[in-house]
C-alpha atoms as a PDB file:
ATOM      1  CA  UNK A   1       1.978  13.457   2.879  1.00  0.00           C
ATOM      2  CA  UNK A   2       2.439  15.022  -0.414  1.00  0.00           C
ATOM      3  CA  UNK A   3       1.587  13.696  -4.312  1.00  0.00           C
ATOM      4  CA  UNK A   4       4.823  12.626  -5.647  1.00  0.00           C
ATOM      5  CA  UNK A   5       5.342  14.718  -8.517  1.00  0.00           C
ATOM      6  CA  UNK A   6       4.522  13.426 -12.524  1.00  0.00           C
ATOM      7  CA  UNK A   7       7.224  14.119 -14.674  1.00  0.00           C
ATOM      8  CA  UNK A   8       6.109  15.658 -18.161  1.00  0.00           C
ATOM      9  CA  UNK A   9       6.679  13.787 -20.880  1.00  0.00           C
ATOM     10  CA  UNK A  10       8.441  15.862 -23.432  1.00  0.00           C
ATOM     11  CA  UNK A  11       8.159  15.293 -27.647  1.00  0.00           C
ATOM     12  CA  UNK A  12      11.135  14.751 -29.291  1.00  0.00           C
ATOM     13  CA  UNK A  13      11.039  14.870 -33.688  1.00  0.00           C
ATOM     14  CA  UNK A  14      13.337  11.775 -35.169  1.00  0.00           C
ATOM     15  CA  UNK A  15      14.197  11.188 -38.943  1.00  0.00           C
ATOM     16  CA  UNK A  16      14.098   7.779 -39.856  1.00  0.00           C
ATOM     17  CA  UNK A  17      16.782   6.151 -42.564  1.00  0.00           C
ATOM     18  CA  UNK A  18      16.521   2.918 -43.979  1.00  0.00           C
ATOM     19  CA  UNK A  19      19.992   1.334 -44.620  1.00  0.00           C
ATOM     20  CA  UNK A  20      21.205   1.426 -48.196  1.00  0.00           C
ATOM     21  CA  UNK A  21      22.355  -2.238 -47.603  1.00  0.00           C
ATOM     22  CA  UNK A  22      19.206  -4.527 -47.285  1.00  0.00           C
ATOM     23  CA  UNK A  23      19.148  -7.845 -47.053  1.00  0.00           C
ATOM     24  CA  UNK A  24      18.486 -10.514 -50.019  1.00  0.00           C
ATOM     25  CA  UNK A  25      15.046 -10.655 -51.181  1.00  0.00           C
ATOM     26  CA  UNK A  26      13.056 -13.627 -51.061  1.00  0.00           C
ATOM     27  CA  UNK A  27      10.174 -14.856 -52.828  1.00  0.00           C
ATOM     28  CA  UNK A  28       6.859 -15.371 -50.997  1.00  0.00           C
ATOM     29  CA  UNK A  29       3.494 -16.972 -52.195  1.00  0.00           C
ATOM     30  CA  UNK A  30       1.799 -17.963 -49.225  1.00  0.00           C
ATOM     31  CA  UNK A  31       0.132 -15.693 -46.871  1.00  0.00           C
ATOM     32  CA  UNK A  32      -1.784 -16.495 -43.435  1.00  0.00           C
ATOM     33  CA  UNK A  33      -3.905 -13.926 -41.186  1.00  0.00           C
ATOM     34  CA  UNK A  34      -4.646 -14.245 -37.662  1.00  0.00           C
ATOM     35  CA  UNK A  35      -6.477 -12.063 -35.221  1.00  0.00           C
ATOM     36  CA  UNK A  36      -4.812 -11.363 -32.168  1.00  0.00           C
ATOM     37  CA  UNK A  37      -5.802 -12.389 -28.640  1.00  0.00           C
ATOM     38  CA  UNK A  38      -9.524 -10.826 -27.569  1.00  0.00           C
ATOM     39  CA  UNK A  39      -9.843  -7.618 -25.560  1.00  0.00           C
ATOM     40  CA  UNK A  40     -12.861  -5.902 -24.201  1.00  0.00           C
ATOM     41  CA  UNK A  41     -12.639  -3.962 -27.795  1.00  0.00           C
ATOM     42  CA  UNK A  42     -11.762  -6.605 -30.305  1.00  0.00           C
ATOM     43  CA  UNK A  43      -8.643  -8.240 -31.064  1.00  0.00           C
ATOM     44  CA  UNK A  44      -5.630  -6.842 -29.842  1.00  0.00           C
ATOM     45  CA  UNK A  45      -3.633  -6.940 -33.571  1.00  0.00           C
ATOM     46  CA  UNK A  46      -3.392  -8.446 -36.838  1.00  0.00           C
ATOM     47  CA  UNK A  47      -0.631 -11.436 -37.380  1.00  0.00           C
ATOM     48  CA  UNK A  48       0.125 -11.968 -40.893  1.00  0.00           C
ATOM     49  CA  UNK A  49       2.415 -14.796 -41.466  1.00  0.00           C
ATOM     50  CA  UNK A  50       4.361 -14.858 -45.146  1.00  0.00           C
ATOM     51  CA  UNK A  51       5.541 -18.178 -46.512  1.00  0.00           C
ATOM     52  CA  UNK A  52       7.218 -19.839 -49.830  1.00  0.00           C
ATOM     53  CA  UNK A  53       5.865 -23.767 -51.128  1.00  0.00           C
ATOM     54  CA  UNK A  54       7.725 -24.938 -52.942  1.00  0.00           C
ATOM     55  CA  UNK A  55       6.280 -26.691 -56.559  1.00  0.00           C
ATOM     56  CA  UNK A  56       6.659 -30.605 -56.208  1.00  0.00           C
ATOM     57  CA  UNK A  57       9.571 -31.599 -57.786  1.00  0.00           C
ATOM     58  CA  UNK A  58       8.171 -34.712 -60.663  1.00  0.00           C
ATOM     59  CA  UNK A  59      10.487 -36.845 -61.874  1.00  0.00           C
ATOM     60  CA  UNK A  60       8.388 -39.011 -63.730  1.00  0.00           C
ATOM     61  CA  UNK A  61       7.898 -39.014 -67.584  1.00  0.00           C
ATOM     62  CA  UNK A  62       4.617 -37.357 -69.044  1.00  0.00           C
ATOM     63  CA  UNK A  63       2.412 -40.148 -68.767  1.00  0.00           C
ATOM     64  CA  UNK A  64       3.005 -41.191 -65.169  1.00  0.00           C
ATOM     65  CA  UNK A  65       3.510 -37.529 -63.806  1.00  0.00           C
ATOM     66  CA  UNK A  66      -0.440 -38.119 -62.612  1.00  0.00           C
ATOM     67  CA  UNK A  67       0.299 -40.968 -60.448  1.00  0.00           C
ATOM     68  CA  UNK A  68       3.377 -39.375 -59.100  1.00  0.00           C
ATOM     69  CA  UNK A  69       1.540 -36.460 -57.615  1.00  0.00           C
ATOM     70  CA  UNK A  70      -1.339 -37.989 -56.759  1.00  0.00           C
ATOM     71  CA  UNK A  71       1.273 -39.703 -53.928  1.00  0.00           C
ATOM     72  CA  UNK A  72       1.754 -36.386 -52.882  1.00  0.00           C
ATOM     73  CA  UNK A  73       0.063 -35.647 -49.480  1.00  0.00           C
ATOM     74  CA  UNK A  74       0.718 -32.358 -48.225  1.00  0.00           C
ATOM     75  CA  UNK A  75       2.924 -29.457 -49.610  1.00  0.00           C
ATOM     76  CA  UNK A  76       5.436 -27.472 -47.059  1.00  0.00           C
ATOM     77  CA  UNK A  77       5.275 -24.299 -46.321  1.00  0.00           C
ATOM     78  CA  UNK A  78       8.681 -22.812 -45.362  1.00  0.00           C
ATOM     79  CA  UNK A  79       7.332 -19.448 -43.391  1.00  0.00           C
ATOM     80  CA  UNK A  80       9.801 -16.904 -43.910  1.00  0.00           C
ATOM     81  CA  UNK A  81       8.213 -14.074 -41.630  1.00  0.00           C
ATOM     82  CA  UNK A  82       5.575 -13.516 -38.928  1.00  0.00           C
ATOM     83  CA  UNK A  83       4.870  -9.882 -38.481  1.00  0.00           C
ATOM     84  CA  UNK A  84       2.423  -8.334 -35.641  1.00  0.00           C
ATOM     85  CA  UNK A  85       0.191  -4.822 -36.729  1.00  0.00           C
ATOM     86  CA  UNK A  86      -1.485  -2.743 -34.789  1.00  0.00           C
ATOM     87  CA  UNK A  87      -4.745  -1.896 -37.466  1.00  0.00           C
ATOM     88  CA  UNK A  88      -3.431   1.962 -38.133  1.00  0.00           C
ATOM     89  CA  UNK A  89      -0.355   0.142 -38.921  1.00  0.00           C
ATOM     90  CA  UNK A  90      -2.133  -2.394 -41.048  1.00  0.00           C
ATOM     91  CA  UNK A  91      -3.786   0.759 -43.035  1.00  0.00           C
ATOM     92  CA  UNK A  92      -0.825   2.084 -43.373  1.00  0.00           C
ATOM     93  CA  UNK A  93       0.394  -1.409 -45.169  1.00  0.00           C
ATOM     94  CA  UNK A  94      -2.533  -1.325 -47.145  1.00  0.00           C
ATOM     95  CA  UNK A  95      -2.249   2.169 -48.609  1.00  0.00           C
ATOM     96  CA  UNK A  96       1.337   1.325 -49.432  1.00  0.00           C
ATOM     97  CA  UNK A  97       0.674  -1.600 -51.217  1.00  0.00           C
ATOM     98  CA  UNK A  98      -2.273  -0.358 -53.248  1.00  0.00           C
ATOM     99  CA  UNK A  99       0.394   2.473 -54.248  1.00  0.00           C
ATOM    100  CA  UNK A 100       2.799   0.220 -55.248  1.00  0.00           C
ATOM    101  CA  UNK A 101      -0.194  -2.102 -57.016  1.00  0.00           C
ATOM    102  CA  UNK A 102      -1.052   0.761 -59.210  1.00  0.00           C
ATOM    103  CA  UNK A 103       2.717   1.881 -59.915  1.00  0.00           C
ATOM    104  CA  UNK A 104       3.210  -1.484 -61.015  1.00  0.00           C
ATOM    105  CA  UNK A 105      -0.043  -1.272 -63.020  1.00  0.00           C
ATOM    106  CA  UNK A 106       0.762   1.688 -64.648  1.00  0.00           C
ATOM    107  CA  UNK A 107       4.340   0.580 -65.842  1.00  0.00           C
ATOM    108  CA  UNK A 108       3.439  -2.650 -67.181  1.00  0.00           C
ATOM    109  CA  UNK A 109       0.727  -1.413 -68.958  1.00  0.00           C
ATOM    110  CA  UNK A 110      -1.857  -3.339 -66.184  1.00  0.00           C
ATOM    111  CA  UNK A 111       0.015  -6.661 -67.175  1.00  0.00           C
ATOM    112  CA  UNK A 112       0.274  -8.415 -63.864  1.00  0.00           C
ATOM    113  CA  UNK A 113       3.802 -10.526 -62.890  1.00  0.00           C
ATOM    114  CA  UNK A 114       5.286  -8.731 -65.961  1.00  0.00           C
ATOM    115  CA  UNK A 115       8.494  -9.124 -64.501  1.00  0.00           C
ATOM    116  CA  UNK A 116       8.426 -12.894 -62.971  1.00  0.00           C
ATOM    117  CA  UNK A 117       8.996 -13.757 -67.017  1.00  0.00           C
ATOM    118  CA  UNK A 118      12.413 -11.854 -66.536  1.00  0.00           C
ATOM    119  CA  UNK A 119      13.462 -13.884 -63.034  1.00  0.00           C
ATOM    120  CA  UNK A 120      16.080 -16.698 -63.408  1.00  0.00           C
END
């Protein structure tokens, strides 16, 4: 009886293109981490979960704005992504966003959330 044959795998070079379209931004300001499941060699991948809490909305006047949120029990987070990485991946991530930390740095003159004064 014979081996069956292995096909070859065979490399094939692909440009990628992100659409020019892209869908609404939206603000996040809560961020969760979570290894993956265990393996023999550590976890299997990095979860980060991104999420937006809302500020409580006080209706109370000045003086009774303290007893208003201390009613307040627990705030909601509204999770708007959950997003798996392998850890080159997550490098990759990091190395991006340090870029874009120090671009950002640079045109703002190291002035950090310059531009959340200009948001509506």
């Amino acid at each position: 009886m014979s081996k069956p044959e292995v096909p070859t795998s065979t490399v094939y070079s692909l440009s990628l293109k992100w659409p020019r379209e892209q869908p609404k931004a939206l603000p996040v300001n809560q961020f969760a981490i979570s290894m993956g499941l265990p393996t023999s060699s550590g976890p299997d991948a990095i979860y980060l979960s991104v999420g937006h809490a809302d500020p409580p909305f006080l209706s109370a006047a000045a003086e009774d704005v303290a007893a208003e949120a201390a009613g307040l029990d627990v705030l909601p987070i509204d999770v708007l992504g959950r997003y798996v990485f392998t850890r080159s991946r997550l490098g990759e991530l990091i190395g991006l966003l340090q870029a874009a930390a120090e671009a950002y740095d640079q045109a703002t003159g190291g002035e950090q959330d310059a531009g959340a004064r200009d948001q509506p």
